[in-house]
Protein backbone atom coordinates (compact mmCIF):
# COMPACT_ATOMS: atom_id res chain seq x y z
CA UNK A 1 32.65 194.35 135.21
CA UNK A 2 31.89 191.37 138.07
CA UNK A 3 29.92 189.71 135.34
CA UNK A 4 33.43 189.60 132.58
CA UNK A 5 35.54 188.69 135.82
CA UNK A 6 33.34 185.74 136.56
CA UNK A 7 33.27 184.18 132.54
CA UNK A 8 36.73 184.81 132.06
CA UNK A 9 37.40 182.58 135.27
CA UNK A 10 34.60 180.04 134.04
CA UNK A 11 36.69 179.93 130.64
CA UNK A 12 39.85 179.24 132.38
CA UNK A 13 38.45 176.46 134.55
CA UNK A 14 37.34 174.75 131.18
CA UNK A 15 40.67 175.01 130.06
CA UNK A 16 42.58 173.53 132.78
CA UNK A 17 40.11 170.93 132.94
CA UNK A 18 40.27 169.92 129.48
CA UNK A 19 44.06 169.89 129.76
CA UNK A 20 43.71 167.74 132.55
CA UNK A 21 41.86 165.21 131.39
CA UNK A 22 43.97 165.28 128.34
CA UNK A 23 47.02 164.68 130.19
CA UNK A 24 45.25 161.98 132.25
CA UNK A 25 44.67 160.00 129.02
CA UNK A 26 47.62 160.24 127.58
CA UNK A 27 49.89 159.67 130.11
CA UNK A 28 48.76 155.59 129.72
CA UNK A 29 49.96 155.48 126.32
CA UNK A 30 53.07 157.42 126.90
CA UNK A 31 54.58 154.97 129.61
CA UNK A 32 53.42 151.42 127.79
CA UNK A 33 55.66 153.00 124.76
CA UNK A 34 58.24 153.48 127.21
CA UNK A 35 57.86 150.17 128.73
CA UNK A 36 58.66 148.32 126.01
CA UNK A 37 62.85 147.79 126.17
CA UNK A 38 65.57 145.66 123.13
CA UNK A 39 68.59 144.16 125.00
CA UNK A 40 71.53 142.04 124.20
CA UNK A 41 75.15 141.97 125.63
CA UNK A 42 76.81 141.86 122.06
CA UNK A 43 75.87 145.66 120.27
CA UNK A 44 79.48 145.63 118.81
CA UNK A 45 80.80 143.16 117.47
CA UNK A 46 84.22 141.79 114.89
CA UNK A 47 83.70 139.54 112.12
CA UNK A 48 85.05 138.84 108.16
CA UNK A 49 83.61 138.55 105.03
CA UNK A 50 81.25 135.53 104.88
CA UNK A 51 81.08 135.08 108.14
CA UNK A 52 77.19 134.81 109.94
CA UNK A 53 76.91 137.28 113.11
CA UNK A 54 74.32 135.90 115.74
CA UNK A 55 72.20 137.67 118.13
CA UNK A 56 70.13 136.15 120.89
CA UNK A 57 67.74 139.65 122.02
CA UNK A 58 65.33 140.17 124.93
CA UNK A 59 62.50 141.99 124.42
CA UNK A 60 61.33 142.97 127.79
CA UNK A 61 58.01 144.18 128.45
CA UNK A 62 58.26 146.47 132.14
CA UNK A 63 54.41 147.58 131.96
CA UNK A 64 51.87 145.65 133.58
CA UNK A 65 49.68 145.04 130.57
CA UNK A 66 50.35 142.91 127.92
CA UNK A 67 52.11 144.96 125.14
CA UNK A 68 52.09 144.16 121.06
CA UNK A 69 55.00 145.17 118.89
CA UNK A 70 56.21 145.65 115.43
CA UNK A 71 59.87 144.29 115.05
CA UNK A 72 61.65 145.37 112.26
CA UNK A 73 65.29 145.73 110.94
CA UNK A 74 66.68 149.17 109.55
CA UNK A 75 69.92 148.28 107.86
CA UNK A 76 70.91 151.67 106.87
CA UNK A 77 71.16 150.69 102.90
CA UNK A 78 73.53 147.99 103.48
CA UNK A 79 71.29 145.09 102.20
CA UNK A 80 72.98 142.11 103.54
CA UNK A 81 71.20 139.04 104.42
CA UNK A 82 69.09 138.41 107.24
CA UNK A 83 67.21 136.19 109.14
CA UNK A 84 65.05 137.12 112.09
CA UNK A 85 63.16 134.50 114.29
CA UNK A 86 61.12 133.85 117.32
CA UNK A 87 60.46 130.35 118.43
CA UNK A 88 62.06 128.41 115.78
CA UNK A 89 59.80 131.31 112.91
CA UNK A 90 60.34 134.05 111.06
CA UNK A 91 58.78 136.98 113.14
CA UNK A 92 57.57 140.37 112.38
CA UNK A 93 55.29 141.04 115.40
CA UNK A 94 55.59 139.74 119.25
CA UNK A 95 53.15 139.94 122.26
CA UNK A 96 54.60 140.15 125.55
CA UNK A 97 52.99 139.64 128.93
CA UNK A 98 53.57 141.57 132.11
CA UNK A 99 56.78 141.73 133.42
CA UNK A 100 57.98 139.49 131.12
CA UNK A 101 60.12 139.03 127.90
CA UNK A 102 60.61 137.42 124.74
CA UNK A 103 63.71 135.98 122.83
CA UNK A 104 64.48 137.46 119.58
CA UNK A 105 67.20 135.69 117.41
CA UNK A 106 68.60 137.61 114.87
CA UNK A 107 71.25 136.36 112.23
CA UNK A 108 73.54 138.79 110.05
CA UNK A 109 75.31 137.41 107.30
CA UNK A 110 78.42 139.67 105.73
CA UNK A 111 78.87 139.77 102.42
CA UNK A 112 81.79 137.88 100.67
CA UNK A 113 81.88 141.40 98.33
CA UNK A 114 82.03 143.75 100.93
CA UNK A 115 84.42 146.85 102.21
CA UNK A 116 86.60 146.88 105.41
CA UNK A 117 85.20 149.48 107.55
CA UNK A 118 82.15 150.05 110.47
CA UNK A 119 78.13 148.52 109.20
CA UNK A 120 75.40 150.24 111.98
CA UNK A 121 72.29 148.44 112.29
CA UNK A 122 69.11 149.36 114.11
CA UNK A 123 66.44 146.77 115.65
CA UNK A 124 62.96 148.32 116.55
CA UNK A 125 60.09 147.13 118.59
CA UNK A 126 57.71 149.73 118.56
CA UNK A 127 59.25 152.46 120.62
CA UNK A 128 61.87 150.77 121.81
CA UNK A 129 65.60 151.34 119.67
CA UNK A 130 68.79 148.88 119.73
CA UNK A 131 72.01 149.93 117.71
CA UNK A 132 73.78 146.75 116.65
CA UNK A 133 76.96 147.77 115.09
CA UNK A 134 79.22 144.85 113.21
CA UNK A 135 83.03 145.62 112.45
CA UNK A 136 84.17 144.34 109.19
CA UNK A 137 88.05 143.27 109.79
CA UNK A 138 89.12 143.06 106.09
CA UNK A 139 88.48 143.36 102.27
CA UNK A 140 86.02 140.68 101.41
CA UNK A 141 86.16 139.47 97.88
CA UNK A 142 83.92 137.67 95.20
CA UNK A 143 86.10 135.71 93.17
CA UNK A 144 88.38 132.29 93.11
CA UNK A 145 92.13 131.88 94.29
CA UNK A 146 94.62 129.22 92.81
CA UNK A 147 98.18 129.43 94.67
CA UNK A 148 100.86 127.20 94.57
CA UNK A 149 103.42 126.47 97.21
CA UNK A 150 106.63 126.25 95.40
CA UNK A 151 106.40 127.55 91.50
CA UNK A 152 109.49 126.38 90.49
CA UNK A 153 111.37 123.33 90.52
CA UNK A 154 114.63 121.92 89.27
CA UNK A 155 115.48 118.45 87.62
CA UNK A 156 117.03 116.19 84.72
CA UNK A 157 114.67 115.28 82.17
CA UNK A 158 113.42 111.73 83.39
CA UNK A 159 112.52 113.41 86.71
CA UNK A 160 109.25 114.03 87.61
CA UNK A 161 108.01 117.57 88.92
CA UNK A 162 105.21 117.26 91.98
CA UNK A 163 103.73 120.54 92.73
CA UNK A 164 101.06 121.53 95.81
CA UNK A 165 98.46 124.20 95.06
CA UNK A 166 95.88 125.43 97.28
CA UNK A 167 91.99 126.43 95.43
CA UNK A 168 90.01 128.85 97.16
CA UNK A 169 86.42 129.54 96.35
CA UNK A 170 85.52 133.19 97.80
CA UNK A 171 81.93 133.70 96.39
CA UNK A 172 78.90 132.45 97.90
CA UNK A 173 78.40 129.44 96.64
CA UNK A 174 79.47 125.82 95.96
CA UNK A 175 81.68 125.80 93.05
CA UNK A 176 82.92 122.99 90.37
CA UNK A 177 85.99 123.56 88.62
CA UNK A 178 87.89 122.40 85.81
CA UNK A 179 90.86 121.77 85.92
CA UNK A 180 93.28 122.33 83.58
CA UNK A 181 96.92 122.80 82.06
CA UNK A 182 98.78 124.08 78.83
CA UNK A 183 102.04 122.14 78.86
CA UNK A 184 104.53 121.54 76.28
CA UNK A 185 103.62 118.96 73.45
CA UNK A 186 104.54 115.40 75.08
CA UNK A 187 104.37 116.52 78.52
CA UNK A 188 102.46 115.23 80.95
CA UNK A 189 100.18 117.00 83.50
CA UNK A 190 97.67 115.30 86.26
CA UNK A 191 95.89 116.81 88.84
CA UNK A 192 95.41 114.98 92.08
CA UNK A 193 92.68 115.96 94.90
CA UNK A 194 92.79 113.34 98.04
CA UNK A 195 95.25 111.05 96.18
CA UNK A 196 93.12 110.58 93.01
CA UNK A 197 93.36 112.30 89.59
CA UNK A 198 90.80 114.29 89.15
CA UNK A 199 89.85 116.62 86.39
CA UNK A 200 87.20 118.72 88.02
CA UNK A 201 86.86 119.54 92.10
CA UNK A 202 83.93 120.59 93.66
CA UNK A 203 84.55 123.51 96.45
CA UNK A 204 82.03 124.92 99.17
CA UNK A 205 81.27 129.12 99.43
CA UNK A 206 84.31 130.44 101.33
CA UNK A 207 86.50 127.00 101.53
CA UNK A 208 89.72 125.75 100.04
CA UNK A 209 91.17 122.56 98.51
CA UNK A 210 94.28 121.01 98.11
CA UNK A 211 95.36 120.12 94.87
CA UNK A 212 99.14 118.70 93.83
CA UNK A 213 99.79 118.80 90.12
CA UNK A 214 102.15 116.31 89.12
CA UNK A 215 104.14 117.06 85.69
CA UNK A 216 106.05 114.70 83.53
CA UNK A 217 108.82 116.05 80.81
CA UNK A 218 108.71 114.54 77.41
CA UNK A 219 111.63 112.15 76.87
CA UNK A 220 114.94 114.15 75.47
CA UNK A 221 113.56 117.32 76.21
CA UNK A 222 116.24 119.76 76.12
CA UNK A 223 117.77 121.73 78.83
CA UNK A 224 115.95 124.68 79.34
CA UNK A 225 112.92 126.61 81.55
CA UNK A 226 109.71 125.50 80.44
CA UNK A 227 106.67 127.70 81.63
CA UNK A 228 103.36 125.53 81.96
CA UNK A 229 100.14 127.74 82.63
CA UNK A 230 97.38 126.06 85.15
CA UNK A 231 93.70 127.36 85.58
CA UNK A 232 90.80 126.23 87.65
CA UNK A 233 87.40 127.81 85.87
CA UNK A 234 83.90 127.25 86.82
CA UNK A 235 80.87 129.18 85.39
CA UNK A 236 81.13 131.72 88.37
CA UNK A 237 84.82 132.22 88.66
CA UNK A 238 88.60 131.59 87.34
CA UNK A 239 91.92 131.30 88.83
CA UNK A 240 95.06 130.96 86.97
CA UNK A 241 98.26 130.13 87.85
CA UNK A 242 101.72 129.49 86.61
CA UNK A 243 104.12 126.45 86.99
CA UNK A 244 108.05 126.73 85.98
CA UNK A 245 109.92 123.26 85.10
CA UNK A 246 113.93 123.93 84.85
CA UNK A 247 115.18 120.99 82.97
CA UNK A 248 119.57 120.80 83.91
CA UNK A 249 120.08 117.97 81.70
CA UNK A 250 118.73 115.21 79.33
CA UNK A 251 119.73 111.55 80.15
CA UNK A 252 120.77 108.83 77.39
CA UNK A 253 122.76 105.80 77.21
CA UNK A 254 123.62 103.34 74.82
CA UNK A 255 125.40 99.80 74.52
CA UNK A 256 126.68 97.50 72.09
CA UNK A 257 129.55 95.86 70.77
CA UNK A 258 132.66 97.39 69.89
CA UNK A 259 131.88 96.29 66.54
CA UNK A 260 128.56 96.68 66.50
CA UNK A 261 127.68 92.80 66.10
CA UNK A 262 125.32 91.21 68.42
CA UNK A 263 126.08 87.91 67.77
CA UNK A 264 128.46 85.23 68.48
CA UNK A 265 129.76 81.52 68.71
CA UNK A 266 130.92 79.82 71.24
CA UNK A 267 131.37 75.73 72.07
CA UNK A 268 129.54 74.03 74.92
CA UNK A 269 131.17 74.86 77.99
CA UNK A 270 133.79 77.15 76.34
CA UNK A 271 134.00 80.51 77.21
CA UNK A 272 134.17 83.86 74.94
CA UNK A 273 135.32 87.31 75.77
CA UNK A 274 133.28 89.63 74.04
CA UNK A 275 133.91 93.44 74.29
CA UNK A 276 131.46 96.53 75.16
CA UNK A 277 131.32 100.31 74.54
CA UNK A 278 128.91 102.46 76.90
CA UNK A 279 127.68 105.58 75.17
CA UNK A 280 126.90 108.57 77.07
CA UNK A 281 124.20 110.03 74.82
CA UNK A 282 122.08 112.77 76.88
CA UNK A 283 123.19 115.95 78.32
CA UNK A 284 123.49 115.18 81.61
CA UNK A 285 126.43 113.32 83.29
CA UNK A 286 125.79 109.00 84.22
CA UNK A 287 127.00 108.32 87.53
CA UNK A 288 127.49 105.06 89.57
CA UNK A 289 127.42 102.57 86.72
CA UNK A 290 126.95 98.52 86.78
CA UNK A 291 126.15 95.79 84.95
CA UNK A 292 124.01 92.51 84.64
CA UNK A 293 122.95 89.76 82.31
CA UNK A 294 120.19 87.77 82.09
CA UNK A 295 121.59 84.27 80.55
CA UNK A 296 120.43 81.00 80.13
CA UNK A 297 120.61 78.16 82.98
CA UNK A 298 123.89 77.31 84.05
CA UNK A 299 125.28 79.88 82.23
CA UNK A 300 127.64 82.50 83.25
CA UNK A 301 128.61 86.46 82.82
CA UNK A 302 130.75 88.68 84.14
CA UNK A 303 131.99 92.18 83.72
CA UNK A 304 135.51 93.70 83.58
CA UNK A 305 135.39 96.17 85.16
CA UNK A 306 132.53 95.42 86.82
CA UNK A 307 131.30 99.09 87.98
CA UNK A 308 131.93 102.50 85.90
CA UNK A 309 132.01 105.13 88.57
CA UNK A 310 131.00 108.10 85.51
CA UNK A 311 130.62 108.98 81.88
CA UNK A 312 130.65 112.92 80.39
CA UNK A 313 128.04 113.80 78.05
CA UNK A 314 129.24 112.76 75.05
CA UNK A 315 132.01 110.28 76.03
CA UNK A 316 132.48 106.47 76.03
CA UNK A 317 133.97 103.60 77.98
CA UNK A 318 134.83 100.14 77.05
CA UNK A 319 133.25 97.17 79.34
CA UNK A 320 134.24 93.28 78.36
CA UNK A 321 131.82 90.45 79.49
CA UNK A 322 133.30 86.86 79.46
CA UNK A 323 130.31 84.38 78.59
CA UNK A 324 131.12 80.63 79.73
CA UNK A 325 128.41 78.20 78.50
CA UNK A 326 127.15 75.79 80.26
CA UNK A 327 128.92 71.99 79.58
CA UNK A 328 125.06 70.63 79.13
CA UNK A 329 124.04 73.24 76.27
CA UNK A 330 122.96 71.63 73.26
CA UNK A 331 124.30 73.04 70.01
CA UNK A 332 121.89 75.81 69.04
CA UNK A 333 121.01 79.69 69.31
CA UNK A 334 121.13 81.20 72.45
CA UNK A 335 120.11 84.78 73.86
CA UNK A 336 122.12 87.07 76.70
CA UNK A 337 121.09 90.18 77.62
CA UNK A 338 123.67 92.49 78.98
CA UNK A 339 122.31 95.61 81.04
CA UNK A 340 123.84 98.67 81.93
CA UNK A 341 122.55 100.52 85.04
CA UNK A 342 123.21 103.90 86.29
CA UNK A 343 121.35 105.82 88.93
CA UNK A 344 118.97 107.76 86.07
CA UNK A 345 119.04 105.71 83.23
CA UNK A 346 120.09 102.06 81.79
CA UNK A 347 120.58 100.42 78.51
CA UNK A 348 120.77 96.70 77.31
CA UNK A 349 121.70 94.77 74.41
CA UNK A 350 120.81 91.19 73.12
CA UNK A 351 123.19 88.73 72.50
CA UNK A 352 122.39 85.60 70.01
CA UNK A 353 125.08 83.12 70.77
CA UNK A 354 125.36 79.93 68.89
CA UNK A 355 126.44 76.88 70.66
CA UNK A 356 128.58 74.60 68.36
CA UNK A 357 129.13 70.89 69.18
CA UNK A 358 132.81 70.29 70.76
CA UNK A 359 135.71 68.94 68.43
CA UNK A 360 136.22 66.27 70.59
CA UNK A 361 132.57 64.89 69.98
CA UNK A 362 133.05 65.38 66.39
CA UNK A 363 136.31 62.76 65.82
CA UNK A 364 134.87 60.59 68.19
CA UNK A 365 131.83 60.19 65.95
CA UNK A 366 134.33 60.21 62.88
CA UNK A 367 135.71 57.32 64.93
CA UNK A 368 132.85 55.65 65.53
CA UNK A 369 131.69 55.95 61.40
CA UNK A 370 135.22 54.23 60.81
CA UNK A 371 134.34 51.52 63.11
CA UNK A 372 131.23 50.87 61.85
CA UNK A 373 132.32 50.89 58.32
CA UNK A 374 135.49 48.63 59.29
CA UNK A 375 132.95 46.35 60.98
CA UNK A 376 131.15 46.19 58.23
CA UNK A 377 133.86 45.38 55.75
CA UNK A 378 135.34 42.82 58.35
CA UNK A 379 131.86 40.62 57.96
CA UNK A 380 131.85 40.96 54.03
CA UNK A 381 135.26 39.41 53.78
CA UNK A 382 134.27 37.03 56.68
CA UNK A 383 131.17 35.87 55.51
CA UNK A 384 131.37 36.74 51.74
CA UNK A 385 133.14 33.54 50.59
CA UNK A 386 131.23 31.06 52.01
């Protein structure tokens, strides 16, 4: 009986010394796991599609042995890009002394693609655990955005149309597009980027350009709404967009004669009344209405009446110009132009004028004949019978 008492006290002082001695060398590993601690001010943090979220971390070692970790990144699935560096160098493994620590930079970039809603991320090094949790703050997109200011616009049909668009490029990464229109045939469409036509424009990931389109009607286009489609394509992307021309009115204008004879006489200084019709020949209404002429030197032109304060579509009104040549014009063809100017539009005609010698000049060289021939005749009976 003494003899069981004394082994089965002999078997439980083994065992509490082998626990012991277990415990006493495990206890150093337990606390240098422990000592090892991740820590940064920013663990939640706000930011959009695109955008690159920065992390400066301390890794603090609180043993007093140097300590050796693993770092690594659990992303929880949501694969975005990453960049994680020590020193100016990519990292996957730090040493820190005693009582010491050791910056850790981490950069997150969020996708362009990517949902609105809560992304949890976990930083390890070794034992030690840091939740870093980033807040998406809206729908991110991959894809390209045209918008224009102001769609439609209004105007007559020599007006020109000057439209501001704004190209976005929301994918991730630097995109060229081409630029271009489907406009009626004989219009005219150019695209402008920094005050130069362009065809193409080259956009970073995640930036915009302005763009103004500037759109020309073809002449006598008719009243109406005219639709012109705009796109901006690259290999990547498209954007389209549409721009709306509302053409009120057509402008024409025409002049001549009453009688529809551009030509006339008139005598050196003389002067000659000649009368004008103004034709109203567009859609729209001229307004404001004067006139010029471009004659030669010494010459001069005026108009009666002088201004036209409106025409209707499809109407008339008479203008008469009174030429006066000048007294040194030479007998001979001559050409006046006579303009008509409104505020949209103007027309002009070309006058040939012929410039006769006066009547006065023509008996007094009859005259002079006679005195030559008389003259003449005077010597023959003078001289003739000697």
């Amino acid at each position: 009986m003494l003899s069981s008492l004394r082994k089965a006290a002999l078997l439980l002082l083994t065992l509490f010394t082998a626990l012991g001695f277990s415990g006493f060398i495990q206890a150093p590993e337990a606390r240098a796991a422990d000592a090892l601690e991740l820590y940064t001010p920013y663990v939640d943090w706000s930011a959009a599609p695109s955008e690159t979220v920065s992390y400066s971390i301390e890794l603090i070692n609180h043993s007093s042995s140097t300590l050796t970790a693993d770092i690594t990144l659990d992303q929880g699935g949501n694969n975005w890009e990453s960049v994680m560096t020590a020193g100016g160098r990519d990292i996957s493994k730090l040493a820190v002394k005693p009582d010491e620590s050791q910056t850790i930079s981490l950069q997150l970039k969020v996708p362009l693609q990517v949902d609105k809603g809560r992304y949890t991320f976990t930083l390890r090094a070794g034992q030690a655990v840091l939740p870093l949790v980033i807040q998406v703050s809206e729908q991110g997109t991959f894809n390209t955005e045209l918008n224009v200011d102001q769609a439609n616009m209004e105007g007559y049909s020599d007006s020109s149309f000057t439209y501001s668009a704004v190209l976005r490029n929301r994918t991730s990464t630097t995109q060229t597009y081409a630029l271009t229109a489907q406009a009626p045939s004989g219009w005219d469409v150019r695209f402008k980027s920094d005050g130069t036509s362009v065809t193409s424009v080259e956009v970073e990931p995640n930036t915009e350009k302005s763009i103004s389109i500037e759109v020309k009607p073809a002449e006598m286009v008719q009243a109406d709404t005219y639709t012109i489609p705009i796109a901006a394509s690259s290999g990547d992307s498209m954007a389209q967009a549409e721009l709306e021309a509302v053409i009120t009115g057509t402008y024409g204008m025409e002049l001549t004669t009453s009688n529809n004879l551009l030509s006339a006489d008139i005598q050196s200084g003389g002067t000659r009344k000649l009368d004008f019709v103004v034709h109203n020949t567009g859609t729209a209404e001229l307004q404001d209405l004067s006139f010029s002429a471009n004659a030669p030197t010494g010459w001069e032109v005026s108009f009666s009446p002088s201004t036209i304060t409106s025409i209707a579509p499809g109407e008339s009104k008479p203008v008469q110009a009174t030429i006066k040549s000048s007294n040194k014009s030479l007998a001979g063809d001559y050409v006046v132009s006579v303009t008509a100017n409104s505020s949209a539009k103007s027309a002009s005609a070309d006058l040939r004028i012929t410039v006769e010698s006066s009547v006065i000049w023509g008996w007094i060289g009859v005259l002079i004949i006679l005195a030559v021939v008389a003259g003449i005749y005077y010597l023959f009976r003078k001289f003739g019978r000697r």
